[in-house]
N, C-alpha and C. Protein backbone atom coordinates (compact mmCIF):
# COMPACT_ATOMS: atom_id res chain seq x y z
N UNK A 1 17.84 -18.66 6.69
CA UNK A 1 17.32 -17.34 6.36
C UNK A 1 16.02 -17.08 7.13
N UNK A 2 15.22 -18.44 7.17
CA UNK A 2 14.12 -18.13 7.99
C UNK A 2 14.10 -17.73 9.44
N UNK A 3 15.02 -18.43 10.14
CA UNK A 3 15.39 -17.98 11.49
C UNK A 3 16.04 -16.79 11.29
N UNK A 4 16.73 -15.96 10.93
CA UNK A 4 17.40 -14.69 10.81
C UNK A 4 16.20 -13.50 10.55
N UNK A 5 14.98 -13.45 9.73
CA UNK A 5 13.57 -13.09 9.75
C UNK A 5 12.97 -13.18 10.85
N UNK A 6 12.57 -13.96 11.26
CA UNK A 6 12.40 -14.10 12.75
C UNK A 6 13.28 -13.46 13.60
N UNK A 7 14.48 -14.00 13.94
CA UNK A 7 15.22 -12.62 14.61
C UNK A 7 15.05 -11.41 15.22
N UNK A 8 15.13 -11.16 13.23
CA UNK A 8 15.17 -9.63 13.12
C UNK A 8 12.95 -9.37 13.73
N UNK A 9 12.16 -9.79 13.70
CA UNK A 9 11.04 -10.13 14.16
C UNK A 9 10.72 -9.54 15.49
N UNK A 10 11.51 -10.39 15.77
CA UNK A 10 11.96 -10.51 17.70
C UNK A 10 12.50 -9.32 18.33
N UNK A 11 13.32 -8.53 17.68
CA UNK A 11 13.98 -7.66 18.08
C UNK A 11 13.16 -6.48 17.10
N UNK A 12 12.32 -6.16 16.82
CA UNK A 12 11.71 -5.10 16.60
C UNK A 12 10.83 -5.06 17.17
N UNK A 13 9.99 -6.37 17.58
CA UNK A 13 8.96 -6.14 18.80
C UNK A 13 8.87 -6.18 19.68
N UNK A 14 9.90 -6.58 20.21
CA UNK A 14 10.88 -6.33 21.93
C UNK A 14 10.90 -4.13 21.96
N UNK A 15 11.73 -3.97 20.57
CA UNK A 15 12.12 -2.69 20.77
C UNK A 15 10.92 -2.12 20.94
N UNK A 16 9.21 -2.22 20.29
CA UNK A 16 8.09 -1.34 19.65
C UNK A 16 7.44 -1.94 21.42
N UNK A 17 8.12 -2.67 21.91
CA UNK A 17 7.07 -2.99 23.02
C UNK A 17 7.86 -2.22 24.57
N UNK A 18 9.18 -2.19 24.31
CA UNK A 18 9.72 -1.25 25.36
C UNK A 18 9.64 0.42 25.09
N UNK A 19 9.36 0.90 23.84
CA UNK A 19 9.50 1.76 23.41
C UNK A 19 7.79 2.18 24.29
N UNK A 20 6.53 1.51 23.50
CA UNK A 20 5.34 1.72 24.22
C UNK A 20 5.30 1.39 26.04
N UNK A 21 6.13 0.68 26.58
CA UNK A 21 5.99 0.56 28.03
C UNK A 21 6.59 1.90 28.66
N UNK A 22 7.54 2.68 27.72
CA UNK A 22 8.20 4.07 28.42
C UNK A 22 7.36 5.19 27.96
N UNK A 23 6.48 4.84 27.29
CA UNK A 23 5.57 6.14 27.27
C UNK A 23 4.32 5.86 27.46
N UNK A 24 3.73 5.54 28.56
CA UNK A 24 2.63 5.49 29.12
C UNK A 24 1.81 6.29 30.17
N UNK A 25 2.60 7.31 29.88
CA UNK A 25 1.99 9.07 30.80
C UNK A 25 0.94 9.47 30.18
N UNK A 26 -0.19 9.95 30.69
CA UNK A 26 -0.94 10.46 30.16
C UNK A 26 -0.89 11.50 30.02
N UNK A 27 -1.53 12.13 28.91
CA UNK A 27 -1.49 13.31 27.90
C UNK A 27 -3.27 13.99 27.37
N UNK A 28 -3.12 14.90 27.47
CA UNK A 28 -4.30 15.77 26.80
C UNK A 28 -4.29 15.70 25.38
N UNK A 29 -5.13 15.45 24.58
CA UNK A 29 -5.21 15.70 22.98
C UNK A 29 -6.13 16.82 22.95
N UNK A 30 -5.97 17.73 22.38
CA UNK A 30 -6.85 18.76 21.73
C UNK A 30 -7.16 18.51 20.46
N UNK A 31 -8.37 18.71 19.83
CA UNK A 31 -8.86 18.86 18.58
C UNK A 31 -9.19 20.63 18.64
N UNK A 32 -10.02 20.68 17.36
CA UNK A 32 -10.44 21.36 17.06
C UNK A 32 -11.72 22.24 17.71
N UNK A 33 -11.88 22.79 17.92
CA UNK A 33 -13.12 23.71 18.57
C UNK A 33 -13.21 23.77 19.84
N UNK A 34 -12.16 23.59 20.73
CA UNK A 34 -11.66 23.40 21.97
C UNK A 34 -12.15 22.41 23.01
N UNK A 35 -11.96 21.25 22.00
CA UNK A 35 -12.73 19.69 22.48
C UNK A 35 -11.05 19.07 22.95
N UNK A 36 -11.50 18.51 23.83
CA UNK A 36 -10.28 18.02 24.47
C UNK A 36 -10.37 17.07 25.33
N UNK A 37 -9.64 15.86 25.22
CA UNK A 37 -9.80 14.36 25.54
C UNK A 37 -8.70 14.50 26.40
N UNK A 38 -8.74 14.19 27.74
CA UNK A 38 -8.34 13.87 29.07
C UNK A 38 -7.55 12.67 28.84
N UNK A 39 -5.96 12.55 29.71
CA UNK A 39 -5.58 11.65 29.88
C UNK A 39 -5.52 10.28 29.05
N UNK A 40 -5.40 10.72 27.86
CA UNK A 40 -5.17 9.62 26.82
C UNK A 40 -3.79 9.21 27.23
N UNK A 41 -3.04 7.80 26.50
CA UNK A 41 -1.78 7.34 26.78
C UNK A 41 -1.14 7.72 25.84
N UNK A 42 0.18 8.45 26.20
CA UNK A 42 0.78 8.88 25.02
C UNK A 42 1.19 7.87 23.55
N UNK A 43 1.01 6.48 24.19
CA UNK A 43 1.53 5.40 22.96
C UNK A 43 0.03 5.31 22.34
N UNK A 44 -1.03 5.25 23.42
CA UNK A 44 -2.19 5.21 22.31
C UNK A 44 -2.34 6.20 20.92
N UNK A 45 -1.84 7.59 21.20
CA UNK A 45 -1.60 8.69 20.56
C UNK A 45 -1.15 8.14 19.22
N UNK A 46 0.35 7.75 19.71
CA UNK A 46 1.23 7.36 19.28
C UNK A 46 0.83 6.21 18.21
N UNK A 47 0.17 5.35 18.45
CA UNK A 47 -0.96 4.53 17.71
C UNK A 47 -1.56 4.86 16.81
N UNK A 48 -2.64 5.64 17.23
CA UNK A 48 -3.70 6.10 16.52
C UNK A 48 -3.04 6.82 15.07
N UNK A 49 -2.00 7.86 15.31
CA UNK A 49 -1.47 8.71 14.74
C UNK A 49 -0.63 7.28 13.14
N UNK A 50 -0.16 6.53 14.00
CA UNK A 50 0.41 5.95 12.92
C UNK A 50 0.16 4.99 11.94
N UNK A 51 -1.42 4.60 12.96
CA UNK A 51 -2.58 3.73 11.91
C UNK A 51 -3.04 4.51 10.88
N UNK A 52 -3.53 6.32 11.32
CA UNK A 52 -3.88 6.85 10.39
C UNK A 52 -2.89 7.27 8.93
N UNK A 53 -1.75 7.03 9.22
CA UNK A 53 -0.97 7.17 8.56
C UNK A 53 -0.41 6.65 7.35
N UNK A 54 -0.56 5.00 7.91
CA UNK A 54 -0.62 3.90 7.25
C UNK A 54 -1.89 4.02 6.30
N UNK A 55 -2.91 4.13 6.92
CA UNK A 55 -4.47 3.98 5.99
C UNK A 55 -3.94 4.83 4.66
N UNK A 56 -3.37 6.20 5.04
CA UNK A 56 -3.41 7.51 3.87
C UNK A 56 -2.52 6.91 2.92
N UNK A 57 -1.52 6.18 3.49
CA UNK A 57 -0.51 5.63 2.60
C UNK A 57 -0.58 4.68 1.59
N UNK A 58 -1.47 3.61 2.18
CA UNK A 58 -2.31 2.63 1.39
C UNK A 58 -3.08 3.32 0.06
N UNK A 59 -4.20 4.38 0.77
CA UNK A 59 -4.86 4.78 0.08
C UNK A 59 -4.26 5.65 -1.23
N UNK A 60 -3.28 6.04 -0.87
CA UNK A 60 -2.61 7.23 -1.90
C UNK A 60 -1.93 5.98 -2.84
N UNK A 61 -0.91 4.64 -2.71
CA UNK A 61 -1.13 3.72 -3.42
C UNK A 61 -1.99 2.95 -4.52
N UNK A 62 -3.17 3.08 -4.08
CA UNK A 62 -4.20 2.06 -4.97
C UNK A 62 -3.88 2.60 -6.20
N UNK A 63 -4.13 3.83 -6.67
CA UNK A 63 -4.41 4.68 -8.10
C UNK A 63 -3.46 3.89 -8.68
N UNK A 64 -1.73 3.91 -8.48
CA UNK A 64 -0.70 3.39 -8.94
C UNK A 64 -0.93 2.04 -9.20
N UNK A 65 -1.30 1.23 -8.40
CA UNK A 65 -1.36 -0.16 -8.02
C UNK A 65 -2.48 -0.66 -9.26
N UNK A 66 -3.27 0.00 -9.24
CA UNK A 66 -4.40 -0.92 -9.94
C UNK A 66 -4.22 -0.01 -11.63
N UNK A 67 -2.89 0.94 -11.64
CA UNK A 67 -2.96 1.07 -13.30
C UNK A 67 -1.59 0.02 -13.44
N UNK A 68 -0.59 -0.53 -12.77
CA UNK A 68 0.28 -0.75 -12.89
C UNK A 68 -0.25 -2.80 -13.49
N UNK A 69 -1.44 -3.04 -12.64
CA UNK A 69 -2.17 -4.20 -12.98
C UNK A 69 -2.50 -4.37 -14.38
N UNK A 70 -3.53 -3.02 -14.44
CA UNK A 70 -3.39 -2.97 -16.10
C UNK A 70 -2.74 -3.13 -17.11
N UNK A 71 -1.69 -2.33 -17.06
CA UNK A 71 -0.60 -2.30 -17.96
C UNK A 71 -0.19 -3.73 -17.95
N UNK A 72 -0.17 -4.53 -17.07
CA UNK A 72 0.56 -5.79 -17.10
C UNK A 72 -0.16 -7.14 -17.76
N UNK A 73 -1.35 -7.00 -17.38
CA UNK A 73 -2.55 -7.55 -18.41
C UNK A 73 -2.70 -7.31 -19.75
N UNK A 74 -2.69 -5.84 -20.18
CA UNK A 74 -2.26 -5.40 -21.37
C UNK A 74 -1.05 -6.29 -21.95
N UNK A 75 0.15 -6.50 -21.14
CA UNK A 75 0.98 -6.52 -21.53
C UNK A 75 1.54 -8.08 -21.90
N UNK A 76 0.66 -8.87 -21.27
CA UNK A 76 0.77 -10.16 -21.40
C UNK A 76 0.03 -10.44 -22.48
N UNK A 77 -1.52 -9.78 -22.60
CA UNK A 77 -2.09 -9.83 -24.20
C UNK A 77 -1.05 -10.05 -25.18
N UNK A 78 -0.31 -8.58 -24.95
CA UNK A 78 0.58 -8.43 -26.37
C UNK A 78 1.76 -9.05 -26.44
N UNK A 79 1.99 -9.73 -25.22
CA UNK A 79 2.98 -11.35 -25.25
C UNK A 79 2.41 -12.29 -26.16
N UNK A 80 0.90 -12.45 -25.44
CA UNK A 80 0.37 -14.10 -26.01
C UNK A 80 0.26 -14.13 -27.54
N UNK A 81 -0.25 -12.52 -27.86
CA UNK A 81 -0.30 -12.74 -29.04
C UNK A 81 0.42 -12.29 -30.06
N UNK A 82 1.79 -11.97 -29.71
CA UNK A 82 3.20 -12.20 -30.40
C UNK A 82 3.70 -13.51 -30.46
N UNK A 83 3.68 -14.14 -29.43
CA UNK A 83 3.96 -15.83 -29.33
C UNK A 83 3.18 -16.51 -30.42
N UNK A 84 2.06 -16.24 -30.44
CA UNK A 84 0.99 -17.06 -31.28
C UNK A 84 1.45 -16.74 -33.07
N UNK A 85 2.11 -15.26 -32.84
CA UNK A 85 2.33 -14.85 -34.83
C UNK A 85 3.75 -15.33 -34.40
N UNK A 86 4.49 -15.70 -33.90
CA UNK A 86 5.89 -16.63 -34.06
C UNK A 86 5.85 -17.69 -34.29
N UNK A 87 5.46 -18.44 -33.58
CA UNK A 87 4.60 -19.82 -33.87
C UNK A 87 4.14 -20.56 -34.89
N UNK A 88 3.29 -19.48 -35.61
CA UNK A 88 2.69 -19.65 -36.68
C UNK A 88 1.15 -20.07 -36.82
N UNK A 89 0.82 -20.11 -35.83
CA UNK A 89 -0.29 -20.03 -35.19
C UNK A 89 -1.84 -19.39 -36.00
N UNK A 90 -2.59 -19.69 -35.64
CA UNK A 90 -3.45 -18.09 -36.17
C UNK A 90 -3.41 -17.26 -35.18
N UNK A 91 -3.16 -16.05 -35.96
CA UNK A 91 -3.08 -15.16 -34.67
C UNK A 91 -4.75 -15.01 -34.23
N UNK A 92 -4.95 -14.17 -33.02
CA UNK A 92 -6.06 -13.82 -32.14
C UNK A 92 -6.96 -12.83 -33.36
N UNK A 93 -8.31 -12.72 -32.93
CA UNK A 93 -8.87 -11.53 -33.38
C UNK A 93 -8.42 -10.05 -32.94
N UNK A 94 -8.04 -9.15 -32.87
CA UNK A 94 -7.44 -8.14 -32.50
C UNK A 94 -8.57 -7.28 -31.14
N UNK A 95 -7.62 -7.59 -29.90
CA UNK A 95 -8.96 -7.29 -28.70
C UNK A 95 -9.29 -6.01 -28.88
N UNK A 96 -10.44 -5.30 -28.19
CA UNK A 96 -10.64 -3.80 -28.43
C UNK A 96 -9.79 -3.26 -27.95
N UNK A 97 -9.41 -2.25 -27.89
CA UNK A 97 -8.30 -0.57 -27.91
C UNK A 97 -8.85 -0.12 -26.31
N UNK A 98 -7.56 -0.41 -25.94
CA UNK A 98 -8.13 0.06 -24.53
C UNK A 98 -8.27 0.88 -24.14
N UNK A 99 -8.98 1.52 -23.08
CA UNK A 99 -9.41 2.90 -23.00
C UNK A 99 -8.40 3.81 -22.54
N UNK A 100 -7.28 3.37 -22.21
CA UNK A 100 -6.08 3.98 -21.56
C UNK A 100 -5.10 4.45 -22.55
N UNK A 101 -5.20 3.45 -24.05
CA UNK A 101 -4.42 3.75 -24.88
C UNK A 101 -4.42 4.87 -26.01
N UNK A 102 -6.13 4.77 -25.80
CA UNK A 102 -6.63 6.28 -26.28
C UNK A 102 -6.25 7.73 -25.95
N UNK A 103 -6.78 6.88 -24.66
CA UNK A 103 -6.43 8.70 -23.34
C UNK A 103 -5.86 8.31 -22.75
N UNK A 104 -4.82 8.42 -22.48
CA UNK A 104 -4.26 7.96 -21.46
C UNK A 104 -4.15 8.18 -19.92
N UNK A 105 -4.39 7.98 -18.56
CA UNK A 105 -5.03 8.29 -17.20
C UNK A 105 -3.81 9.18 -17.18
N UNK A 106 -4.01 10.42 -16.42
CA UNK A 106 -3.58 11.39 -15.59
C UNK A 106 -2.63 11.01 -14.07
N UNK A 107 -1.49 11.04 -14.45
CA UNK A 107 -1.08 10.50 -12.97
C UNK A 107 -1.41 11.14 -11.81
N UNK A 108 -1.22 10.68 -10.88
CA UNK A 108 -2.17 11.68 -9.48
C UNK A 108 -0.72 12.19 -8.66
């Protein structure tokens, strides 16, 4: 399986590296206010454009990511300390009320 990962590895960066060797014409970028960058490479473009892309993507992630953490911490609490009243255990002191369970966050 590990060699087949690899592989597939090999042959996407063969393709992302012939793909950037056929577009290496240079190109004008325009911005805004009629600023304009000379002879950039169209794969640098091509680059830039898809790093920024990636970043927004990441970024639009976190919100999800770090309530989805929560909940799971929460959620192992209310494992440990179901295990512990099965058991027979003493149960835990009862942790504080989390602030999410009150109000609950606004999805974005």
């Amino acid at each position: 399986m590990r060699y087949l990962v690899w592989a597939l590895r090999l042959l996407v960066f063969v393709a992302v590296l012939m793909f950037a060797l056929k577009n290496t014409e240079p190109v004008a970028v325009k911005f805004y206010a009629d600023y304009v960058v000379q002879n950039v490479p169209l794969i640098v473009v091509m680059l830039a454009a898809f790093v920024v892309g990636a970043l927004f993507g990441l970024l639009l992630s976190v919100p999800a990511t770090m309530r989805r953490r929560r909940e799971a911490i929460r959620l192992r609490r209310e494992v440990d300390r179901l295990q512990a009243q099965v058991n027979g255990g003493p149960a835990p002191a009862p942790a504080t009320v989390a602030p999410e369970s009150v109000a609950p966050m606004s999805p974005l």
